[in-house]
PDB file of N, CA and C in Angstrom:
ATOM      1  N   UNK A   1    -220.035  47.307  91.015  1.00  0.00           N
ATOM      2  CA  UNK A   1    -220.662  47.193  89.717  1.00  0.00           C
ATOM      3  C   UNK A   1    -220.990  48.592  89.220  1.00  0.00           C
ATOM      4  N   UNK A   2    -220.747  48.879  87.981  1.00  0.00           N
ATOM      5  CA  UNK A   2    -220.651  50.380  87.084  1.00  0.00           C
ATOM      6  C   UNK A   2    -222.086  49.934  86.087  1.00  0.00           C
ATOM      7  N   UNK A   3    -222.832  50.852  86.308  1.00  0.00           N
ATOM      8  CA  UNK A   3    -223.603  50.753  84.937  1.00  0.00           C
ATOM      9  C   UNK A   3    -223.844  51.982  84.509  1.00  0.00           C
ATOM     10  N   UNK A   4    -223.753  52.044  83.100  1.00  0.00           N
ATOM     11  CA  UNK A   4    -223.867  53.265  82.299  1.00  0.00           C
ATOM     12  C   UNK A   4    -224.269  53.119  80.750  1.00  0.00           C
ATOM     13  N   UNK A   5    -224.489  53.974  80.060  1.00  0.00           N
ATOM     14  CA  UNK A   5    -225.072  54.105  78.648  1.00  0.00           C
ATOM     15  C   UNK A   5    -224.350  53.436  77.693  1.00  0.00           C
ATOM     16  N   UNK A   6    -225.043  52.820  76.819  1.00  0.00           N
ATOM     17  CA  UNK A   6    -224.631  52.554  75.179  1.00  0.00           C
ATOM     18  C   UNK A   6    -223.554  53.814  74.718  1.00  0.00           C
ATOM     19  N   UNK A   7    -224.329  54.778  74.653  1.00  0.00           N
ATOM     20  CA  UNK A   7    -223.166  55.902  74.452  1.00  0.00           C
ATOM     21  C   UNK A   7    -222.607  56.010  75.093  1.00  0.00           C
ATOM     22  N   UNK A   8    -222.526  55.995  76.237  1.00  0.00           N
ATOM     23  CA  UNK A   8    -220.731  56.556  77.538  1.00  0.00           C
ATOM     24  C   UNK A   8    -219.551  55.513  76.908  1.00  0.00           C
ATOM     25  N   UNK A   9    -220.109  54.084  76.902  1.00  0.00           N
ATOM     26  CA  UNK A   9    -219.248  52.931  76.106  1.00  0.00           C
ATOM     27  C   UNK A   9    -218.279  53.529  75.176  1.00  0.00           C
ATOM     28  N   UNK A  10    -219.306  53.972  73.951  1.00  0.00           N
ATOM     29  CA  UNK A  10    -218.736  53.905  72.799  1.00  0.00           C
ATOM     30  C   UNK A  10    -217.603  55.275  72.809  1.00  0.00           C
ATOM     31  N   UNK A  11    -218.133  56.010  74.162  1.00  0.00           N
ATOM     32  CA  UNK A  11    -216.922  57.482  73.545  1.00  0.00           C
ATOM     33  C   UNK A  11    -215.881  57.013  74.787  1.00  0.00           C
ATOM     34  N   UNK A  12    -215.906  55.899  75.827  1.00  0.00           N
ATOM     35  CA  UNK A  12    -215.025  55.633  76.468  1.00  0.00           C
ATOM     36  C   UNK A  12    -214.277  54.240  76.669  1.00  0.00           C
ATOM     37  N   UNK A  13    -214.744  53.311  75.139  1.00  0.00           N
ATOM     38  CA  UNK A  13    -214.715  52.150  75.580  1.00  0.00           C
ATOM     39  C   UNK A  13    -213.436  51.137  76.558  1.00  0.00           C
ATOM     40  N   UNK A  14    -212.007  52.176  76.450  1.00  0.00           N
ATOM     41  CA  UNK A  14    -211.036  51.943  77.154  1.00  0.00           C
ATOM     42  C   UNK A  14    -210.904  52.151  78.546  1.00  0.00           C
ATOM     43  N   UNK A  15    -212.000  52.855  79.045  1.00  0.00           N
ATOM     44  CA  UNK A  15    -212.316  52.964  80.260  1.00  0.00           C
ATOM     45  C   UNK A  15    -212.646  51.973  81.022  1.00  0.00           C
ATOM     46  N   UNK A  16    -213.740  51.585  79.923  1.00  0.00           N
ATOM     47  CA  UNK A  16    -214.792  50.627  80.673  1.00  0.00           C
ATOM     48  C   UNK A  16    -213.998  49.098  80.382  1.00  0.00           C
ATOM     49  N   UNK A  17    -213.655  49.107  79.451  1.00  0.00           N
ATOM     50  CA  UNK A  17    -212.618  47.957  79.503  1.00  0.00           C
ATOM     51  C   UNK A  17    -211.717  47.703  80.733  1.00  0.00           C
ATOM     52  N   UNK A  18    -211.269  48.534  80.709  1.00  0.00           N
ATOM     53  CA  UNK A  18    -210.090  48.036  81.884  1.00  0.00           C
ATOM     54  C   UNK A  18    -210.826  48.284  83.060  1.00  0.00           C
ATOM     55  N   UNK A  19    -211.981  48.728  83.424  1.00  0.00           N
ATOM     56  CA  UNK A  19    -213.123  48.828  84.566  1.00  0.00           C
ATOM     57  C   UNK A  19    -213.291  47.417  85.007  1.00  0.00           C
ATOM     58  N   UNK A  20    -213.742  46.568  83.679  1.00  0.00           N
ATOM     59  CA  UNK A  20    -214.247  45.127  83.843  1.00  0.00           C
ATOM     60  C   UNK A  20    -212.857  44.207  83.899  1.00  0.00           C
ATOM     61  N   UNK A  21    -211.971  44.456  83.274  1.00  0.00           N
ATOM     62  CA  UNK A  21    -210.773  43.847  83.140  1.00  0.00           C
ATOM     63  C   UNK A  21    -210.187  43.328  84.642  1.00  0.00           C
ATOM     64  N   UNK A  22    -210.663  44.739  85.739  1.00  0.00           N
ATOM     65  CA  UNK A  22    -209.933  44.628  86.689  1.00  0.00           C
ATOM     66  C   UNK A  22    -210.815  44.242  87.618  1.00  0.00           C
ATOM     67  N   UNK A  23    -211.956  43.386  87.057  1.00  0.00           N
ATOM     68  CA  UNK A  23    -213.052  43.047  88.112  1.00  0.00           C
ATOM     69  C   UNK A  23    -214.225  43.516  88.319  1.00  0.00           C
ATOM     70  N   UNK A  24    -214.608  44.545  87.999  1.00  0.00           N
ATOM     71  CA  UNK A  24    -215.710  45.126  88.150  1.00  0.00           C
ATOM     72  C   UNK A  24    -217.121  45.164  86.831  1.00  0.00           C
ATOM     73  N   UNK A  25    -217.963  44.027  87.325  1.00  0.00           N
ATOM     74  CA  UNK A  25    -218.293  44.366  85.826  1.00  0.00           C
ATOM     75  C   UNK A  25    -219.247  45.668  85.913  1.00  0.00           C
ATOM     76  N   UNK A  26    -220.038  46.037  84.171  1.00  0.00           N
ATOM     77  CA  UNK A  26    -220.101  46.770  83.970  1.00  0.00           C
ATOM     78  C   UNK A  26    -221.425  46.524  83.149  1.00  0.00           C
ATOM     79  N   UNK A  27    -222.215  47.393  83.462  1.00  0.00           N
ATOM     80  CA  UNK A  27    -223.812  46.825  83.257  1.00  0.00           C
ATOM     81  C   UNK A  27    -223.915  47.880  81.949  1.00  0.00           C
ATOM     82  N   UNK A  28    -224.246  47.512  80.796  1.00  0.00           N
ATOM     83  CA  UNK A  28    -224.563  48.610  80.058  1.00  0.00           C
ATOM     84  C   UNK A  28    -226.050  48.368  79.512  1.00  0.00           C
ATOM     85  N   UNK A  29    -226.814  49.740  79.735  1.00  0.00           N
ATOM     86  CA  UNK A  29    -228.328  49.765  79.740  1.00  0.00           C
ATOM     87  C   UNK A  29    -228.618  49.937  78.054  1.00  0.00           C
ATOM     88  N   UNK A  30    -229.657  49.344  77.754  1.00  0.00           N
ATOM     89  CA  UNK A  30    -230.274  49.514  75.970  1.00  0.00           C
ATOM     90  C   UNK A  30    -231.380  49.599  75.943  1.00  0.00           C
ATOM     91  N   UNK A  31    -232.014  49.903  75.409  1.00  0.00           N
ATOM     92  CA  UNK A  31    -233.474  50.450  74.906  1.00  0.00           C
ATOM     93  C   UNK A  31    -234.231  48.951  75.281  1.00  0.00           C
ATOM     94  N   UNK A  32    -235.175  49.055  75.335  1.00  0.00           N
ATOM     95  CA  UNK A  32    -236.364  47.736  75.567  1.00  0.00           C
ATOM     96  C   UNK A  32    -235.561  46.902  76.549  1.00  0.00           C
ATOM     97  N   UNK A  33    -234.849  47.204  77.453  1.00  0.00           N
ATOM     98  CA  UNK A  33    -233.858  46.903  78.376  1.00  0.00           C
ATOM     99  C   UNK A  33    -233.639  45.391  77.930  1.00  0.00           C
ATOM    100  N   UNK A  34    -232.421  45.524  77.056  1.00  0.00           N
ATOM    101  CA  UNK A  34    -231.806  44.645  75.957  1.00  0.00           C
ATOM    102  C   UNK A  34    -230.319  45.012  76.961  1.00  0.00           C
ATOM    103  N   UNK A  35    -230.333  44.779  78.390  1.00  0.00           N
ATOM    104  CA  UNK A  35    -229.100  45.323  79.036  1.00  0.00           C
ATOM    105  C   UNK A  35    -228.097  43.704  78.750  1.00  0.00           C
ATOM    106  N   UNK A  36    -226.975  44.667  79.073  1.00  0.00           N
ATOM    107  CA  UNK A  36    -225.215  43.601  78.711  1.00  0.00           C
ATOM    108  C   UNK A  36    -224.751  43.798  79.492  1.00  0.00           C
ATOM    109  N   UNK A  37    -223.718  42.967  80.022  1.00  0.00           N
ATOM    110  CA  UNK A  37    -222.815  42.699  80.718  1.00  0.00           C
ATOM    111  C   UNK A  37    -221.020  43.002  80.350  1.00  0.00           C
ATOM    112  N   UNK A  38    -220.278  43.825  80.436  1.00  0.00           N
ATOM    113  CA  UNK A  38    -218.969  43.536  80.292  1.00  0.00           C
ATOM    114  C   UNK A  38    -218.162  43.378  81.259  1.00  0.00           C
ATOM    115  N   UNK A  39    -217.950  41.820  81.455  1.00  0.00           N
ATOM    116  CA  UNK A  39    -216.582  41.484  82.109  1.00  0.00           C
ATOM    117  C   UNK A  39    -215.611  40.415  81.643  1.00  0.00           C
ATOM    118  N   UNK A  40    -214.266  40.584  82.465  1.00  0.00           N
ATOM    119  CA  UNK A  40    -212.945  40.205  82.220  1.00  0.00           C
ATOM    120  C   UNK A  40    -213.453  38.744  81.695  1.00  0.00           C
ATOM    121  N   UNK A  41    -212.208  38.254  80.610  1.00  0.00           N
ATOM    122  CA  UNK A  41    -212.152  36.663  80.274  1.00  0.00           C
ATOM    123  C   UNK A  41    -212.390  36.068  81.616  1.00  0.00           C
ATOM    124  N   UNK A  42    -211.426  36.546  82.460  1.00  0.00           N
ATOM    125  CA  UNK A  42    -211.411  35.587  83.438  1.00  0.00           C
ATOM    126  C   UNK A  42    -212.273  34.964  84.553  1.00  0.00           C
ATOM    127  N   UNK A  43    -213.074  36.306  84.619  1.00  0.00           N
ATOM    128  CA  UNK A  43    -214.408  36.455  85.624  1.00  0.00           C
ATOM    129  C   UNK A  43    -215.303  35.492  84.535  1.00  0.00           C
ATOM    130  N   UNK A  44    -215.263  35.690  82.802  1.00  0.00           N
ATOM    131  CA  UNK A  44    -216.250  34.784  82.384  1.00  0.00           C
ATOM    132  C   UNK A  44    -216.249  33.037  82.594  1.00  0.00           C
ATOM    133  N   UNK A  45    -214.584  32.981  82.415  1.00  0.00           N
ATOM    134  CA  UNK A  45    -213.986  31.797  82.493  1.00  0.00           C
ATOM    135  C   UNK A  45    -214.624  30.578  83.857  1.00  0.00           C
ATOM    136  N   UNK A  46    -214.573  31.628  85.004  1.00  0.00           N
ATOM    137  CA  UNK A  46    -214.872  31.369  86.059  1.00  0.00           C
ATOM    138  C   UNK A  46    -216.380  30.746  86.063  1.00  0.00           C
ATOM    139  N   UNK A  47    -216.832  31.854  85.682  1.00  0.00           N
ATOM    140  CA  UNK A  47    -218.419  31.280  85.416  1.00  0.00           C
ATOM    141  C   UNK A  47    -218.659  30.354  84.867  1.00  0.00           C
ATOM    142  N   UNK A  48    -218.287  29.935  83.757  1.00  0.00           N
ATOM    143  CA  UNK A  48    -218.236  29.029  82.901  1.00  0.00           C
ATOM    144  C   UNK A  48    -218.039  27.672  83.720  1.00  0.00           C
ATOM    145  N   UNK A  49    -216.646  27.747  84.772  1.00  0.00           N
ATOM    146  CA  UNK A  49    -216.028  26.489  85.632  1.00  0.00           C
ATOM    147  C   UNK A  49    -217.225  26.248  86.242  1.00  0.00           C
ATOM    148  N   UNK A  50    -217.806  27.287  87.080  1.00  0.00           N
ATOM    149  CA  UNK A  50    -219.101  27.329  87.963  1.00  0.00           C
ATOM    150  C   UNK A  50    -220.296  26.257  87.342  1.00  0.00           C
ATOM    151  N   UNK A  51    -220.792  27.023  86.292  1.00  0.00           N
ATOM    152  CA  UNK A  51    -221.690  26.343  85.998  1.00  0.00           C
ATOM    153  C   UNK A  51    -221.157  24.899  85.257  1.00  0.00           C
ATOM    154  N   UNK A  52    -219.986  24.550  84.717  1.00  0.00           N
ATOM    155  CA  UNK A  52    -219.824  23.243  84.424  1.00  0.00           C
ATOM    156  C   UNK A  52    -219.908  22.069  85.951  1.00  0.00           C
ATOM    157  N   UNK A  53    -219.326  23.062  86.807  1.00  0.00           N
ATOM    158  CA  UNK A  53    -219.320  22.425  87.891  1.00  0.00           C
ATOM    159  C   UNK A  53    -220.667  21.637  88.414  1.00  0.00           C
ATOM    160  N   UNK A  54    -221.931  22.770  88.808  1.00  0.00           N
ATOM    161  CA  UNK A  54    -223.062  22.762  88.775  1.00  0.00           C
ATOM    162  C   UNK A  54    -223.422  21.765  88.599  1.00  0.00           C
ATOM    163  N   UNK A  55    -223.648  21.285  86.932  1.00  0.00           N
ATOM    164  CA  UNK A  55    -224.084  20.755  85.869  1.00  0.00           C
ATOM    165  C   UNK A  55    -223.750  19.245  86.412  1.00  0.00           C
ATOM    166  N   UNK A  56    -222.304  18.945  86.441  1.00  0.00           N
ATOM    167  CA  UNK A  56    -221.973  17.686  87.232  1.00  0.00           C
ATOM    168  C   UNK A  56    -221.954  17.163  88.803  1.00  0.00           C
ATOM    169  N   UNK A  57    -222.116  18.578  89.639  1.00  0.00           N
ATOM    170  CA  UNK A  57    -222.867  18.073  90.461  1.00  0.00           C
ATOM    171  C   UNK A  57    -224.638  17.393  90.727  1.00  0.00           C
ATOM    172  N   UNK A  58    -225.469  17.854  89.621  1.00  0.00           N
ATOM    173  CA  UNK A  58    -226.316  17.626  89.256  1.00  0.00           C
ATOM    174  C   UNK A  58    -226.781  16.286  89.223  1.00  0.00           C
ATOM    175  N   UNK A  59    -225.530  16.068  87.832  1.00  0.00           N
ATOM    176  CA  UNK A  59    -225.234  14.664  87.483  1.00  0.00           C
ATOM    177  C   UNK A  59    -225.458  13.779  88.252  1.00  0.00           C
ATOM    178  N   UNK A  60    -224.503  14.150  89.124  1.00  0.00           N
ATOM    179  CA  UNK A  60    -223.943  13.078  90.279  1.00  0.00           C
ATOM    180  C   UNK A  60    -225.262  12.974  91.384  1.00  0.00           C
ATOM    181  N   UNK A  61    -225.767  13.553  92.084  1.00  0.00           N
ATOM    182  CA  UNK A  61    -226.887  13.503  92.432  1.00  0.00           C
ATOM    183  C   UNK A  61    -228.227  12.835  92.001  1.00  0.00           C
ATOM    184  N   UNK A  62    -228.614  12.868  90.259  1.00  0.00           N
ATOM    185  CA  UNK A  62    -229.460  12.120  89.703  1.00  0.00           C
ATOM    186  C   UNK A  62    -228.481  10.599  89.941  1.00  0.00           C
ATOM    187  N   UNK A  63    -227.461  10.536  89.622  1.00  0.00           N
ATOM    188  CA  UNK A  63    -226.902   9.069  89.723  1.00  0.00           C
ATOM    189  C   UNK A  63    -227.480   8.444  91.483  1.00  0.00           C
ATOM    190  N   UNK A  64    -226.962   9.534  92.538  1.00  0.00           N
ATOM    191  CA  UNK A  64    -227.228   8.984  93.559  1.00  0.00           C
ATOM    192  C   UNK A  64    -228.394   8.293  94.324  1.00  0.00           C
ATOM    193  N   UNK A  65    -229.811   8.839  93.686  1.00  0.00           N
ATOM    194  CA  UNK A  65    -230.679   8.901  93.573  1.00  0.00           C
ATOM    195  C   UNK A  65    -231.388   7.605  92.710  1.00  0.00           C
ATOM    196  N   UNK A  66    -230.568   7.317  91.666  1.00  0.00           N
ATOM    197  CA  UNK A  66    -230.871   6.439  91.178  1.00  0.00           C
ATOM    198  C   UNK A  66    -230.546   4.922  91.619  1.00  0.00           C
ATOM    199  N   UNK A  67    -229.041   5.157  92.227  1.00  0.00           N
ATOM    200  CA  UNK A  67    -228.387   4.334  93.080  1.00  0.00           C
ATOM    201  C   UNK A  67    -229.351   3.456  93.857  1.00  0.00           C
ATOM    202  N   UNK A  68    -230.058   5.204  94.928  1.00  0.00           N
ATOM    203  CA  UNK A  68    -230.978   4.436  95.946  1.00  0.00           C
ATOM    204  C   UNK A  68    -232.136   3.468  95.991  1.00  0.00           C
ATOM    205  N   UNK A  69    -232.731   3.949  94.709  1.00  0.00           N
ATOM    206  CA  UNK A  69    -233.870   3.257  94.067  1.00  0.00           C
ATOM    207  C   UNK A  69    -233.730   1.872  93.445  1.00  0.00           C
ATOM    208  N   UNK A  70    -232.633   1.833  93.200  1.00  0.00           N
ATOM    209  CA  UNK A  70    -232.206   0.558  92.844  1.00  0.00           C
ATOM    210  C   UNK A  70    -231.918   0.206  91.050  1.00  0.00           C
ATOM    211  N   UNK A  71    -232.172   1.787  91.070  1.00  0.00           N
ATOM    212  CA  UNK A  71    -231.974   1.410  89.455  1.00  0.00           C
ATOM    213  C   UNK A  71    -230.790   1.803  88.728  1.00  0.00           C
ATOM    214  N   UNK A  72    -230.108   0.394  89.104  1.00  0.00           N
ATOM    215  CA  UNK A  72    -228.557   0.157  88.116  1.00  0.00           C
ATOM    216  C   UNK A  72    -228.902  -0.806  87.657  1.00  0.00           C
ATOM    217  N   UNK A  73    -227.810  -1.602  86.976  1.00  0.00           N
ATOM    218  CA  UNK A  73    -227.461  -2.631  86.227  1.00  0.00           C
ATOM    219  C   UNK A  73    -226.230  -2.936  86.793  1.00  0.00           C
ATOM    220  N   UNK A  74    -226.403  -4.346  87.404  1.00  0.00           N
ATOM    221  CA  UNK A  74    -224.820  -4.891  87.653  1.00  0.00           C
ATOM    222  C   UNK A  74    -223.968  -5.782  86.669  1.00  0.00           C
ATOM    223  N   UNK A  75    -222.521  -5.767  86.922  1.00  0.00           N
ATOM    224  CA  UNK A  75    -222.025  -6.076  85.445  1.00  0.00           C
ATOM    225  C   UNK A  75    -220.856  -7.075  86.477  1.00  0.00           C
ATOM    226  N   UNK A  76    -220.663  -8.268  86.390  1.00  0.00           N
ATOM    227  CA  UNK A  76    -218.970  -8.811  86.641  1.00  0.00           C
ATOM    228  C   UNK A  76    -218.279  -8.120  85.903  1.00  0.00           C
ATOM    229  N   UNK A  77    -217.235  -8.788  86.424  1.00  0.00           N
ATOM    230  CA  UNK A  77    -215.769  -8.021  86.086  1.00  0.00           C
ATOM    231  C   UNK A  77    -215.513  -9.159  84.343  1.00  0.00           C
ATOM    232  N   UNK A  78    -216.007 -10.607  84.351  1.00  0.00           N
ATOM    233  CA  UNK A  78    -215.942 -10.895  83.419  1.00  0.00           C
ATOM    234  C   UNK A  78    -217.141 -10.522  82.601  1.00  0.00           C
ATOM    235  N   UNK A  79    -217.951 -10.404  82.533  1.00  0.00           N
ATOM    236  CA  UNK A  79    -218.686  -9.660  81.991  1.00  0.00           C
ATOM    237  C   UNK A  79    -218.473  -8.190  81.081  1.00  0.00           C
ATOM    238  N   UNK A  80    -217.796  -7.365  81.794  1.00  0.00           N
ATOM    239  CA  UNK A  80    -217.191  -6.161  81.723  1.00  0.00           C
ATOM    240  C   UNK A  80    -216.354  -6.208  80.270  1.00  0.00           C
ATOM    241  N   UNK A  81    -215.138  -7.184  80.779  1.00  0.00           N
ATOM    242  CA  UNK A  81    -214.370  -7.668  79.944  1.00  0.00           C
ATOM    243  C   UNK A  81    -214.873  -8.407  78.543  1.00  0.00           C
ATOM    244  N   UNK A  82    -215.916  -9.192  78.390  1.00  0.00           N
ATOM    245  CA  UNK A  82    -216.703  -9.494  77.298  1.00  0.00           C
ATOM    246  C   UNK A  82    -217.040  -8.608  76.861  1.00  0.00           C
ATOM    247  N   UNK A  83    -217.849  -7.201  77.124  1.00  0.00           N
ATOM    248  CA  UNK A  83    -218.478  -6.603  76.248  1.00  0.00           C
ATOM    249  C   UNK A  83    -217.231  -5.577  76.457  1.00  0.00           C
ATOM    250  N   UNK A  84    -216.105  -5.217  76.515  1.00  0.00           N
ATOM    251  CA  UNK A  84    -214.705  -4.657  75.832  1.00  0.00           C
ATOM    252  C   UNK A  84    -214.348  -5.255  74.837  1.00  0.00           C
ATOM    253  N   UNK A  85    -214.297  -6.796  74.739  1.00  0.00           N
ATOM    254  CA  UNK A  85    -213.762  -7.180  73.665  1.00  0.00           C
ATOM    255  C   UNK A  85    -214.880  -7.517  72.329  1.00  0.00           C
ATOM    256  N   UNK A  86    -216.028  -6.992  72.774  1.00  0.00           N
ATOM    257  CA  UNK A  86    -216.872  -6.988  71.258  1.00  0.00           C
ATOM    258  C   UNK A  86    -216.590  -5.994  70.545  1.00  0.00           C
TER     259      UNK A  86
END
């Protein structure tokens, strides 16, 4: 991880681009430490999978939980089929 100035950025921003591009992100410091992050689409992309992931493991856990407690609703299969065809 690289961290450096608002200004180093702006007089090198092709540097630091392809710094983060190739993995490394790149911490850039700001006044009232208003600090940023630059990295690759792909490293963001990733994150993004991560935390969607997260999110539905979550899910799935409150379901399981709920499972245990007993709080579902059971449905037949004709049943099911009735409220499809409303």
């Amino acid at each position: 991880m690289i961290a450096t100035k608002q200004m180093d950025i702006r007089a090198n921003i092709k540097k630091y681009f392809d710094i983060a591009y190739n993995g490394e992100p790149v911490i850039v410091s700001r006044k009232q430490n208003k600090n940023v992050v630059v990295i690759s689409e792909a490293e963001y992309n990733n994150l993004q999978k991560a935390k969607r992931n997260a999110e539905y493991l979550a899910h799935l856990d409150r379901s399981f939980d709920q499972l245990e407690q007993g709080e579902v609703v059971v449905k037949s299969i004709e049943e099911l089929e009735a409220m499809a065809d409303e």
